[in-house]
C-alpha atoms as a PDB file:
ATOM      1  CA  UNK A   1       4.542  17.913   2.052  1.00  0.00           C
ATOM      2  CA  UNK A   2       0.891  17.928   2.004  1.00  0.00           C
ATOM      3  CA  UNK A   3       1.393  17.771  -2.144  1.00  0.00           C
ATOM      4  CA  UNK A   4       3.605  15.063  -2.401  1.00  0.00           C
ATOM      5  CA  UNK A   5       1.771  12.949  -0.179  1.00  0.00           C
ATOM      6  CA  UNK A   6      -1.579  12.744  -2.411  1.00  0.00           C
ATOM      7  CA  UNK A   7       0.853  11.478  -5.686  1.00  0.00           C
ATOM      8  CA  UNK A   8       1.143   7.811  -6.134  1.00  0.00           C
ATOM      9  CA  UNK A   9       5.205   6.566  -5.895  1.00  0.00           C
ATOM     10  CA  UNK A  10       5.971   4.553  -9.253  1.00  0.00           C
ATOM     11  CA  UNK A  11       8.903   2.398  -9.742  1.00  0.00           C
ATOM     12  CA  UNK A  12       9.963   3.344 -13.645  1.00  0.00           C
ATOM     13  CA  UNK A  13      11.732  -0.543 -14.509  1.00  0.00           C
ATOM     14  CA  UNK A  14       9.048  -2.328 -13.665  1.00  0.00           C
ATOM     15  CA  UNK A  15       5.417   0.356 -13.493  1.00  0.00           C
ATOM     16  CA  UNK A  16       4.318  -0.778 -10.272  1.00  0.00           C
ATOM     17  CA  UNK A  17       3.097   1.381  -7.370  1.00  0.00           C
ATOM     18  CA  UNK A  18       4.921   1.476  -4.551  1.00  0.00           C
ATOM     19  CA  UNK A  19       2.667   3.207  -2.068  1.00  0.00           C
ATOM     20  CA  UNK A  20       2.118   6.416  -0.757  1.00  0.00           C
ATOM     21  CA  UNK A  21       4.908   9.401   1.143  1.00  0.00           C
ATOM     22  CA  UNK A  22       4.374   9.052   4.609  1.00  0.00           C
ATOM     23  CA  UNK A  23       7.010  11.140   5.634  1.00  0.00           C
ATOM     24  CA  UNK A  24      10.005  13.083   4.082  1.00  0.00           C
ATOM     25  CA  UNK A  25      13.682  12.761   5.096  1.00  0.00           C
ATOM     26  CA  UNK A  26      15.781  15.957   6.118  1.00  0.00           C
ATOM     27  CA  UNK A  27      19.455  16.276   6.903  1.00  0.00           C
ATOM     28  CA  UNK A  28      20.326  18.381  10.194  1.00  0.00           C
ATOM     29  CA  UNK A  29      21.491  20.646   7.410  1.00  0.00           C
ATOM     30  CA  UNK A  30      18.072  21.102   6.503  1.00  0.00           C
ATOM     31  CA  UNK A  31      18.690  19.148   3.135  1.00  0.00           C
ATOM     32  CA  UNK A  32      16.207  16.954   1.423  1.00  0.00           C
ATOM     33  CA  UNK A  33      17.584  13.388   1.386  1.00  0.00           C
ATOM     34  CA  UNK A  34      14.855  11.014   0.796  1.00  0.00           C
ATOM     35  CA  UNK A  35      10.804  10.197   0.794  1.00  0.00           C
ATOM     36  CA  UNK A  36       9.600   7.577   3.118  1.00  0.00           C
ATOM     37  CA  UNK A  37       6.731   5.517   2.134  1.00  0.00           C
ATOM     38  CA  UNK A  38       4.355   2.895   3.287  1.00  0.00           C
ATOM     39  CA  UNK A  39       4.729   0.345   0.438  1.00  0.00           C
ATOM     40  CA  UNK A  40       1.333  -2.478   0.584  1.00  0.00           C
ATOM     41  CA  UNK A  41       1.919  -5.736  -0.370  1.00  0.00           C
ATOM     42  CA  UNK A  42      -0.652  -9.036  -0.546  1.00  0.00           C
ATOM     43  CA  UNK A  43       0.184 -11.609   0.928  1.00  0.00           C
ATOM     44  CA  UNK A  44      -1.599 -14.887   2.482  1.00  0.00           C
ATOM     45  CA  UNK A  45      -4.697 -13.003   1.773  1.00  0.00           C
ATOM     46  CA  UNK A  46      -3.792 -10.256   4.307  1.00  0.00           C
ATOM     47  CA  UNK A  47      -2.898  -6.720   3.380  1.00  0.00           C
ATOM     48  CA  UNK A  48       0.625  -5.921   4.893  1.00  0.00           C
ATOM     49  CA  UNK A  49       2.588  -2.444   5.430  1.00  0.00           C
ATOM     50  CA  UNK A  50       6.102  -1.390   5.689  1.00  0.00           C
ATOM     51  CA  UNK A  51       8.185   1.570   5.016  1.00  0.00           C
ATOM     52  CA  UNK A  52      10.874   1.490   2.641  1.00  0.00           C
ATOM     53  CA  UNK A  53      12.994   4.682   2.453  1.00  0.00           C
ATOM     54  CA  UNK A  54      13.819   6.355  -1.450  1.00  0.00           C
ATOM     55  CA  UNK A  55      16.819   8.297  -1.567  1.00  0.00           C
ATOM     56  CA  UNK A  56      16.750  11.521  -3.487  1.00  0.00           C
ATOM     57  CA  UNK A  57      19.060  10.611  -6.051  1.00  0.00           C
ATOM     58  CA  UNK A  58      16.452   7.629  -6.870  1.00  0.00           C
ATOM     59  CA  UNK A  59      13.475  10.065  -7.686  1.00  0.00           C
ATOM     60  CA  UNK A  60      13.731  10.441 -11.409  1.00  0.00           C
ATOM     61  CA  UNK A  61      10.747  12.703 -11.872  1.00  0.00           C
ATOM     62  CA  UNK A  62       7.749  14.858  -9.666  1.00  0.00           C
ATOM     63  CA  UNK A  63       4.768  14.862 -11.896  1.00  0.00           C
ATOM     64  CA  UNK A  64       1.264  16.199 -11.487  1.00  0.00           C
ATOM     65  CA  UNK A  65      -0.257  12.946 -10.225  1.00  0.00           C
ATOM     66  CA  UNK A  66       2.713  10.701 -10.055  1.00  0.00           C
ATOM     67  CA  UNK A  67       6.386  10.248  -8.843  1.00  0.00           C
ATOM     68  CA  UNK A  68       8.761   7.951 -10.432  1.00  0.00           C
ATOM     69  CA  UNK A  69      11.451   6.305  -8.827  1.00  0.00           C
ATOM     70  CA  UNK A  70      14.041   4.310 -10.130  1.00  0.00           C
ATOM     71  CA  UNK A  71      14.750   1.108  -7.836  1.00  0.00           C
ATOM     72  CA  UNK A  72      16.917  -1.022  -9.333  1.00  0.00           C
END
């Protein structure tokens, strides 16, 4: 966890950081299903925060420094 949390999250159509893992979502099964992150926005001259949740299926590839997503 510790890993994945010091790689920035990069959305692959459009190159933009997302933000940073916060928090990794497991199944009862004990199955990986998805990265939570704290996406930052600008806005009104105020720096923002939510989480938006990244299914599995939408990680395209774990790199050394990065990890790209694909969000449509």
């Amino acid at each position: 966890m510790s890993d994945l949390q010091e790689k920035d999250v990069v959305n692959v159509t459009d190159g933009k950081k997302i933000g940073n893992i916060i928090d990794i979502h497991i199944d009862q099964n004990g199955n990986m299903k998805g990265i939570l992150v704290e996406k930052y926005r600008f806005f009104f001259s105020l720096f923002t925060n939510h989480v938006v949740e990244i299914k599995w299926s939408q990680i395209e590839k774990i790199g050394k420094d990065v990890i790209l997503v694909n969000l449509d």
